[in-house]
PDB file of N, CA and C in Angstrom:
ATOM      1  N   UNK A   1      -6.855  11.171  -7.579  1.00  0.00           N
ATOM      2  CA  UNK A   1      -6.473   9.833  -7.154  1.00  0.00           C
ATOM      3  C   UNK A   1      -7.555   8.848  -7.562  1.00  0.00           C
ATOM      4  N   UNK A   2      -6.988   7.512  -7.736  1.00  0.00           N
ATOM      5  CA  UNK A   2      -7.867   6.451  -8.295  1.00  0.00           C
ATOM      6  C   UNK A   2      -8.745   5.851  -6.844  1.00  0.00           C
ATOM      7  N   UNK A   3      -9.451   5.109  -7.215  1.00  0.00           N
ATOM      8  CA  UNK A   3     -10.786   4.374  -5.868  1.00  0.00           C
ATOM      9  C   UNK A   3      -9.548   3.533  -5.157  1.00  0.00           C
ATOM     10  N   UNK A   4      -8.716   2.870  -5.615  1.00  0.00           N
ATOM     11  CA  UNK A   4      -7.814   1.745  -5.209  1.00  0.00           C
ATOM     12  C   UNK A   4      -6.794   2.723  -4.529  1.00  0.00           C
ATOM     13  N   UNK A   5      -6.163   4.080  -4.589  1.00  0.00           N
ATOM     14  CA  UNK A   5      -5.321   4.813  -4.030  1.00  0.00           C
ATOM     15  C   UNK A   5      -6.144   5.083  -2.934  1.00  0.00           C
ATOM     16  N   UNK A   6      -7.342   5.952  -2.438  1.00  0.00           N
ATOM     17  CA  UNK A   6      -8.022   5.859  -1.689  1.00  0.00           C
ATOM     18  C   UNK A   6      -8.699   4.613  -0.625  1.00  0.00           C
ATOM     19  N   UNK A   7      -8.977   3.935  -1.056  1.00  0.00           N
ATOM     20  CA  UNK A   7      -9.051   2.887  -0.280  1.00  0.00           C
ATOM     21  C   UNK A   7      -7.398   2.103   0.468  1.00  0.00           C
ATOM     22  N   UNK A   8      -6.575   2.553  -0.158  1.00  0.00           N
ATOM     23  CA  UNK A   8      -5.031   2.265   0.616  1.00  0.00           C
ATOM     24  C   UNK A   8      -5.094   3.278   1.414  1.00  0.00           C
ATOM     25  N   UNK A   9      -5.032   4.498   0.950  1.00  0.00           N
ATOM     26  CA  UNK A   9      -5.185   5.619   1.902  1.00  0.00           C
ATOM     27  C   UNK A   9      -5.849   5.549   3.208  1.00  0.00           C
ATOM     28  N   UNK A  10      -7.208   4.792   2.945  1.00  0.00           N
ATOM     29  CA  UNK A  10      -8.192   5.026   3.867  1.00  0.00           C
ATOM     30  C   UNK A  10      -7.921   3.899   4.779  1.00  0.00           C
ATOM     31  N   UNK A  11      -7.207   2.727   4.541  1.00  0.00           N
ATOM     32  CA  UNK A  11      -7.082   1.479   5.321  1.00  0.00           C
ATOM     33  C   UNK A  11      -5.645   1.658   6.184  1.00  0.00           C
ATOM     34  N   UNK A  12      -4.738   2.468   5.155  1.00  0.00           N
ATOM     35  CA  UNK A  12      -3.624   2.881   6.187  1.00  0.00           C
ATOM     36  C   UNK A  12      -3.977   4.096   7.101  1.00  0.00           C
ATOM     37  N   UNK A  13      -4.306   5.179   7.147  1.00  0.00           N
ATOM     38  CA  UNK A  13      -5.128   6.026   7.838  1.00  0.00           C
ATOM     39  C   UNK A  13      -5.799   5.462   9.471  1.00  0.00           C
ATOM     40  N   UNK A  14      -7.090   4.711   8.721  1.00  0.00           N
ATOM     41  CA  UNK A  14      -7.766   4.040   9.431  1.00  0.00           C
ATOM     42  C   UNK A  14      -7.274   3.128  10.719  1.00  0.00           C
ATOM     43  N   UNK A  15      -6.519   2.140   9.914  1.00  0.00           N
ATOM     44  CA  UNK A  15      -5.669   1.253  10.680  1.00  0.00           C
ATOM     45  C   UNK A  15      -4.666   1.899  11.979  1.00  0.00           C
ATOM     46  N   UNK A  16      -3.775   3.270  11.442  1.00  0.00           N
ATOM     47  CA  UNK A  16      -2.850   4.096  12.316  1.00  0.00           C
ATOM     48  C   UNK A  16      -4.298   4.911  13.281  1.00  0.00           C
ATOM     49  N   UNK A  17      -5.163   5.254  12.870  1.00  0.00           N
ATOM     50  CA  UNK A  17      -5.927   5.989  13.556  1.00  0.00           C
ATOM     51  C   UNK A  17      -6.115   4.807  14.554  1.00  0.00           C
ATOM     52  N   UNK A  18      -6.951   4.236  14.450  1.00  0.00           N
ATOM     53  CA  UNK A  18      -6.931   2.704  15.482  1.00  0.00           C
ATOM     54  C   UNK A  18      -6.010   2.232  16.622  1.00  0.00           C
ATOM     55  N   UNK A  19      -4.689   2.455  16.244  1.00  0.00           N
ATOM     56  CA  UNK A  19      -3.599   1.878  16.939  1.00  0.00           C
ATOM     57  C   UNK A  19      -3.155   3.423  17.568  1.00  0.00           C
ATOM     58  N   UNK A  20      -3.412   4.360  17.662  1.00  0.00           N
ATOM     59  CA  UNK A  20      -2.689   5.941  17.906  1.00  0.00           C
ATOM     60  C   UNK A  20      -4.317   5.727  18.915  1.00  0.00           C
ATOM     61  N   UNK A  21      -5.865   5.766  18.713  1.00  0.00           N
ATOM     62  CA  UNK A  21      -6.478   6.007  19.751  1.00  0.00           C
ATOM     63  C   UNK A  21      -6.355   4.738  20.447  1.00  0.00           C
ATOM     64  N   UNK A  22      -6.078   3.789  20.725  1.00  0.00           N
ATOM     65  CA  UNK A  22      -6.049   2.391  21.606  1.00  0.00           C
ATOM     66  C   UNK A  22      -7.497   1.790  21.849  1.00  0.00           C
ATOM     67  N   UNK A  23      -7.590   0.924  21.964  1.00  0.00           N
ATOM     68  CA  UNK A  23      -8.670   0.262  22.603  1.00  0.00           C
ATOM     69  C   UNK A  23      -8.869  -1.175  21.380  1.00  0.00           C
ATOM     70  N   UNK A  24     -10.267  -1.427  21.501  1.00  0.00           N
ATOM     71  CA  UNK A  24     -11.174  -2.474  20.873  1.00  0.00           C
ATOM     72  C   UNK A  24     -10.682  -1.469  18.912  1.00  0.00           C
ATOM     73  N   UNK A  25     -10.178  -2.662  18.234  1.00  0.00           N
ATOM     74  CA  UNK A  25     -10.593  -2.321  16.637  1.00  0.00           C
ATOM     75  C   UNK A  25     -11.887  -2.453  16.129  1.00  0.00           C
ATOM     76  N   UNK A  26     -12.107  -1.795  14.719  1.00  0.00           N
ATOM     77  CA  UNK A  26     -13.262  -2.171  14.281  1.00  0.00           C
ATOM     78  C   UNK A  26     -13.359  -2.985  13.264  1.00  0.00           C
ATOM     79  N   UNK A  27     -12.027  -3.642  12.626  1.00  0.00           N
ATOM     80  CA  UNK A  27     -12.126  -4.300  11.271  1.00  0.00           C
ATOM     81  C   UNK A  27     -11.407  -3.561  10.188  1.00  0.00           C
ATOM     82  N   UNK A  28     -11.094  -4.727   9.270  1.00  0.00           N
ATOM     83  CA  UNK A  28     -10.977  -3.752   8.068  1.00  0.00           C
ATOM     84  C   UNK A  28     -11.779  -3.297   7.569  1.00  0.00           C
ATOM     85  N   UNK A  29     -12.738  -3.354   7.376  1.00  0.00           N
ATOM     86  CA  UNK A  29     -13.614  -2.500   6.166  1.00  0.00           C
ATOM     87  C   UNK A  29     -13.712  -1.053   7.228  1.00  0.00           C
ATOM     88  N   UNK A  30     -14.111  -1.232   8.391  1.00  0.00           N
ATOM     89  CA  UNK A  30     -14.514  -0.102   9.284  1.00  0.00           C
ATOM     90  C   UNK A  30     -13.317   0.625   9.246  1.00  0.00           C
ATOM     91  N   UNK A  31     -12.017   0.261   9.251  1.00  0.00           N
ATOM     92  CA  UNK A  31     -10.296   0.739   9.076  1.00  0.00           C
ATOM     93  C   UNK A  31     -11.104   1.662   8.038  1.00  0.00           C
ATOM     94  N   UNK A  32     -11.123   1.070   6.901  1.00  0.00           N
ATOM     95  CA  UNK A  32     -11.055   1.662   4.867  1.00  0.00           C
ATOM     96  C   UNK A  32     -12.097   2.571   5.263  1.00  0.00           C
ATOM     97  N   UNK A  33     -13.389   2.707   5.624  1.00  0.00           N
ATOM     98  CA  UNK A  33     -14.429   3.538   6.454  1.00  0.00           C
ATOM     99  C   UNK A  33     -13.659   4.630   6.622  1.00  0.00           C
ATOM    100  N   UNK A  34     -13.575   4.153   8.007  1.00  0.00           N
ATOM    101  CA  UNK A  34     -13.058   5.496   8.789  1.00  0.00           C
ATOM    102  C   UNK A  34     -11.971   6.357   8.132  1.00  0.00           C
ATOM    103  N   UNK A  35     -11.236   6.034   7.405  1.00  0.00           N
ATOM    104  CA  UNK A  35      -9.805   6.111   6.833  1.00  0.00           C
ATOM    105  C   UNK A  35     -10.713   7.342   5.819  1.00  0.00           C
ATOM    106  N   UNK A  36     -11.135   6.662   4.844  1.00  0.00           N
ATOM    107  CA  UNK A  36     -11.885   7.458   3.728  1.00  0.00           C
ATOM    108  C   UNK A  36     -12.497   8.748   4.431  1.00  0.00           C
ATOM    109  N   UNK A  37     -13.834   8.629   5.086  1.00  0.00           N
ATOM    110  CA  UNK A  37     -14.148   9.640   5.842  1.00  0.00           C
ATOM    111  C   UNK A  37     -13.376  10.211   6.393  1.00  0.00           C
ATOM    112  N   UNK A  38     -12.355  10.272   6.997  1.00  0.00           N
ATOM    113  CA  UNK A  38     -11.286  10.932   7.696  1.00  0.00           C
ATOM    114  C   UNK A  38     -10.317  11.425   6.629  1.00  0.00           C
ATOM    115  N   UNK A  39     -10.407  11.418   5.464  1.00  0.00           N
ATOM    116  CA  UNK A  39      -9.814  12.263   4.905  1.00  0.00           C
ATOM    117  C   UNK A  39     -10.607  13.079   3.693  1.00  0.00           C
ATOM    118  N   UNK A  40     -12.058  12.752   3.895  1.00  0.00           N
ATOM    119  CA  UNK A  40     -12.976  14.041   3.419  1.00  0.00           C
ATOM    120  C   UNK A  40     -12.974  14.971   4.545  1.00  0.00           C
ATOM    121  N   UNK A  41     -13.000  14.548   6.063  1.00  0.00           N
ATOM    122  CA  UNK A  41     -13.379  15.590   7.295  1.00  0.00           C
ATOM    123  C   UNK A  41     -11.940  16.355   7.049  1.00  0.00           C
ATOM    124  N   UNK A  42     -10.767  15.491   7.104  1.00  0.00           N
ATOM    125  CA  UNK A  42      -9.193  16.329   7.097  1.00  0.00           C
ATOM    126  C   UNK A  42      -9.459  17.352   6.143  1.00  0.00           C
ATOM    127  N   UNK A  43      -9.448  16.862   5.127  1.00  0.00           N
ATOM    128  CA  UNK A  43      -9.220  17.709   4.104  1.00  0.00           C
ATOM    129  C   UNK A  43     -10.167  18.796   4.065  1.00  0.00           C
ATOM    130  N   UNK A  44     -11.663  18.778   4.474  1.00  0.00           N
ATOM    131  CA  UNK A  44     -11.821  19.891   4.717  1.00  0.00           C
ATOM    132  C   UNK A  44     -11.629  21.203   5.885  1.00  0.00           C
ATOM    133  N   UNK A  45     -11.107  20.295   7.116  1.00  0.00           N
ATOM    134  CA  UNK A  45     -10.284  20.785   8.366  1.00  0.00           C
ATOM    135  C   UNK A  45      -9.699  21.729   7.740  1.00  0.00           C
ATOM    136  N   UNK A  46      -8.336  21.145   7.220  1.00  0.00           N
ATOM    137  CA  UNK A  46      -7.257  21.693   7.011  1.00  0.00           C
ATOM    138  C   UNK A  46      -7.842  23.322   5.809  1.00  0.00           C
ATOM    139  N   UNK A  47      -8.634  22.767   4.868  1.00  0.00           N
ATOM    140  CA  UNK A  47      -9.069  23.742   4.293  1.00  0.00           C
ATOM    141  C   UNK A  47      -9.730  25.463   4.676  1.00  0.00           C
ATOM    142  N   UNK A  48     -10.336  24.550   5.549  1.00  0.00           N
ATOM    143  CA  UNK A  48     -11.292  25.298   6.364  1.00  0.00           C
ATOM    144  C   UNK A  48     -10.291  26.210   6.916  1.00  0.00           C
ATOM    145  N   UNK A  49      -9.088  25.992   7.737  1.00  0.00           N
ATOM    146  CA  UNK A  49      -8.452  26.199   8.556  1.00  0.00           C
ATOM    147  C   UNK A  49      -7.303  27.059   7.618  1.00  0.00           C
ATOM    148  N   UNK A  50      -6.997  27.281   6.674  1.00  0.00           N
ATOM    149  CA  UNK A  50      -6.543  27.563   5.475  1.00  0.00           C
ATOM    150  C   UNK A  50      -5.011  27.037   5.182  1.00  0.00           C
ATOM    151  N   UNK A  51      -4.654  25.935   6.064  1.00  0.00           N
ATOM    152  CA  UNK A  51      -3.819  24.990   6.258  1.00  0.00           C
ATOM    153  C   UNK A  51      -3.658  24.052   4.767  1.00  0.00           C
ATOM    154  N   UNK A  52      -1.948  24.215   4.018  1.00  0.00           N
ATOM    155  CA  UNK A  52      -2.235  23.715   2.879  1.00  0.00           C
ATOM    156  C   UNK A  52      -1.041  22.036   3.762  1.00  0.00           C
ATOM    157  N   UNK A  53      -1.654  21.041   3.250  1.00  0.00           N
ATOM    158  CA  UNK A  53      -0.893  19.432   3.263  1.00  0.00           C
ATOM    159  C   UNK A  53      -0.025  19.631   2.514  1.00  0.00           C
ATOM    160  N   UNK A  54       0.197  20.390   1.484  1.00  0.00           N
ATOM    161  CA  UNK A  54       1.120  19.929   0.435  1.00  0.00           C
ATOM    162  C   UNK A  54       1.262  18.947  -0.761  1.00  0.00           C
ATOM    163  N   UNK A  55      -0.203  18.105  -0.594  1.00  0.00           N
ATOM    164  CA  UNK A  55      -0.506  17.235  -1.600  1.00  0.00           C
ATOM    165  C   UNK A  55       0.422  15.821  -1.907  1.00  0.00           C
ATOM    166  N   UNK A  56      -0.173  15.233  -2.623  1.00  0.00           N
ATOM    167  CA  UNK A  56       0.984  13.719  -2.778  1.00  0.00           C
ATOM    168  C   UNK A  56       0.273  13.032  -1.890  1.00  0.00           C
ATOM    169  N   UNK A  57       0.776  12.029  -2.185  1.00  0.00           N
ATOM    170  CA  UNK A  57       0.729  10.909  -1.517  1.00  0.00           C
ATOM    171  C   UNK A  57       0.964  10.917   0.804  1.00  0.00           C
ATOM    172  N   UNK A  58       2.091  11.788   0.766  1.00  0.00           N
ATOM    173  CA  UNK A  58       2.177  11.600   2.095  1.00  0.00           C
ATOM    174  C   UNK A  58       1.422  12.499   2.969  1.00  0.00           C
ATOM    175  N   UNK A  59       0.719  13.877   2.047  1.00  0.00           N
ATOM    176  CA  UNK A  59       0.390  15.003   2.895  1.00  0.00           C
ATOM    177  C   UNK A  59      -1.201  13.984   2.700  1.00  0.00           C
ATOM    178  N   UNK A  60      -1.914  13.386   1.676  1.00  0.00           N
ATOM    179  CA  UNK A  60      -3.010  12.912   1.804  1.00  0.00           C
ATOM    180  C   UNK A  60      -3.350  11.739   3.118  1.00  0.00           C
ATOM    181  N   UNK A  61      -2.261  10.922   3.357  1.00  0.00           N
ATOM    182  CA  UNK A  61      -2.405  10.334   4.170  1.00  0.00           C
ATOM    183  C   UNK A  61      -2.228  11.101   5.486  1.00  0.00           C
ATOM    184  N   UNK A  62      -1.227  11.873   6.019  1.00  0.00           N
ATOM    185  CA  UNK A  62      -1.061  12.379   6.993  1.00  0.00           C
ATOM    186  C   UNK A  62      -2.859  13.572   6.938  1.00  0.00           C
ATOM    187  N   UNK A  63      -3.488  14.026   6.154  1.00  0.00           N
ATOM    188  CA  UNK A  63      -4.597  14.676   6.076  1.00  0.00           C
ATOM    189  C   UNK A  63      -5.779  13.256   6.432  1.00  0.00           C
ATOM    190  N   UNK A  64      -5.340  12.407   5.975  1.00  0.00           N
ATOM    191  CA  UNK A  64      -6.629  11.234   6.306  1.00  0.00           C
ATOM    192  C   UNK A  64      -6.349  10.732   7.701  1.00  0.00           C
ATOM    193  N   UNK A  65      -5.194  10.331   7.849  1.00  0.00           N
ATOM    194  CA  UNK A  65      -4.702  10.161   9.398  1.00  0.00           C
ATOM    195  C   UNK A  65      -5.359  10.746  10.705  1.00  0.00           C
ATOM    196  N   UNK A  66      -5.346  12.318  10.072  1.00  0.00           N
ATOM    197  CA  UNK A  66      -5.845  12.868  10.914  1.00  0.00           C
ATOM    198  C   UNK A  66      -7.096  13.161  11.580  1.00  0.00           C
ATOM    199  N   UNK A  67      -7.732  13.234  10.293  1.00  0.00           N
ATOM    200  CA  UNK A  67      -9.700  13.163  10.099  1.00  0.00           C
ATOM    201  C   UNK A  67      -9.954  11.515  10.701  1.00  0.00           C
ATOM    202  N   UNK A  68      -9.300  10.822  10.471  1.00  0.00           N
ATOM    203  CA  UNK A  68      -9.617   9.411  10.965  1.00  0.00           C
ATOM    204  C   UNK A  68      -9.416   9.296  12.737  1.00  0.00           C
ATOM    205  N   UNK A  69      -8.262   9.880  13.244  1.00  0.00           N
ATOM    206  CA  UNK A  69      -8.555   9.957  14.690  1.00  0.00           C
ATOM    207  C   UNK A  69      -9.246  10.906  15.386  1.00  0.00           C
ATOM    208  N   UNK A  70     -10.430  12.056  14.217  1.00  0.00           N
ATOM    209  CA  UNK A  70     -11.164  12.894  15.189  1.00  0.00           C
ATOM    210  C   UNK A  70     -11.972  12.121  14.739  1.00  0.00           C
ATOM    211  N   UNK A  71     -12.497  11.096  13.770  1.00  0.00           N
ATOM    212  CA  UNK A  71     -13.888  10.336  13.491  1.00  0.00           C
ATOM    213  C   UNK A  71     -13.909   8.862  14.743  1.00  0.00           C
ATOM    214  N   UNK A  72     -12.609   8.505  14.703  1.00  0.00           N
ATOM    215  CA  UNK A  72     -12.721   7.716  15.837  1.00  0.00           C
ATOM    216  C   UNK A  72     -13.100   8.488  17.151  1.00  0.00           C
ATOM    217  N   UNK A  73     -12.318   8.885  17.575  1.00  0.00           N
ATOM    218  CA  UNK A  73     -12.878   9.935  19.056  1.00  0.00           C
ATOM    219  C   UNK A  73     -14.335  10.117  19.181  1.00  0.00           C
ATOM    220  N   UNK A  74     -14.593  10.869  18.160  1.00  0.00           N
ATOM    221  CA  UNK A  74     -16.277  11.029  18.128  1.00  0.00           C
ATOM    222  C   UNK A  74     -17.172   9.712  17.913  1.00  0.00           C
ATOM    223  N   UNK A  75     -16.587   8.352  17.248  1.00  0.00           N
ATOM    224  CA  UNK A  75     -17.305   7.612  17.631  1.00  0.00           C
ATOM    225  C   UNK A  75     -17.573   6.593  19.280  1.00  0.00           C
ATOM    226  N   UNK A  76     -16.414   7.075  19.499  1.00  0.00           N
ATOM    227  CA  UNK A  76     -16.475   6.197  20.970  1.00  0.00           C
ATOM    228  C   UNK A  76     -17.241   7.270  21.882  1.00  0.00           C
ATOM    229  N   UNK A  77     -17.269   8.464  21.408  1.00  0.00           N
ATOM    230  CA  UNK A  77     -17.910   9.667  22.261  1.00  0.00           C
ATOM    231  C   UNK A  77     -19.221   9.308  22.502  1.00  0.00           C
ATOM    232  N   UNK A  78     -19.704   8.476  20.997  1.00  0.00           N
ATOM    233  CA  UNK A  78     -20.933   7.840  20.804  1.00  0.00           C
ATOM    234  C   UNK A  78     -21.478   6.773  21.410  1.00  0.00           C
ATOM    235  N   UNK A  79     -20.274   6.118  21.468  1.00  0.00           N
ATOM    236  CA  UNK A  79     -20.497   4.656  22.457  1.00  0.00           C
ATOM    237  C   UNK A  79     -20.510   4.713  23.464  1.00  0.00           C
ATOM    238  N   UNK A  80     -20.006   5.517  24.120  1.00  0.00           N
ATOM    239  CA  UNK A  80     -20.313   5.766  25.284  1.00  0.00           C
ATOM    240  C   UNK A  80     -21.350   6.289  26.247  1.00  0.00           C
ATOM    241  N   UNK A  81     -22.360   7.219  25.322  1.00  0.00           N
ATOM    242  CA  UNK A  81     -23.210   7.780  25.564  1.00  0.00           C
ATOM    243  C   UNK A  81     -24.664   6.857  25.358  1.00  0.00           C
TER     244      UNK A  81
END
């Protein structure tokens, strides 16, 4: 995938991760952030886990989706502490 597919990835991701944990947002760029990182952590989750996405476009997002609401969690884990 190109930097510009990823960064959609990571801002739609990001953004659903945001609105699925509730509270205070962090922005877009922090959305495209979290989004991105959350689908290096997914993707190696799922790997790890020997769990295949299926690839494309929808299994990448649903894989970033996911890494994006355990990176959120763990950051408020942070804020809180």
């Amino acid at each position: 995938m190109g930097i510009i597919s990823w960064i959609i990835i990571g801002l739609i991701a990001g953004w659903g991760a945001g609105k699925v944990m509730k509270g205070g947002g962090y922005g877009v760029v922090m959305d495209i952030v979290l989004g991105v990182l959350g689908a290096l952590l997914g993707g190696w989750l799922f790997g790890a886990l020997g769990i295949w996405h299926g690839g494309g476009l929808i299994g990448s997002l649903i894989v970033a989706f996911i890494g994006a609401v355990i990176l959120v969690w763990i950051t408020r884990l942070i804020k809180k502490a």
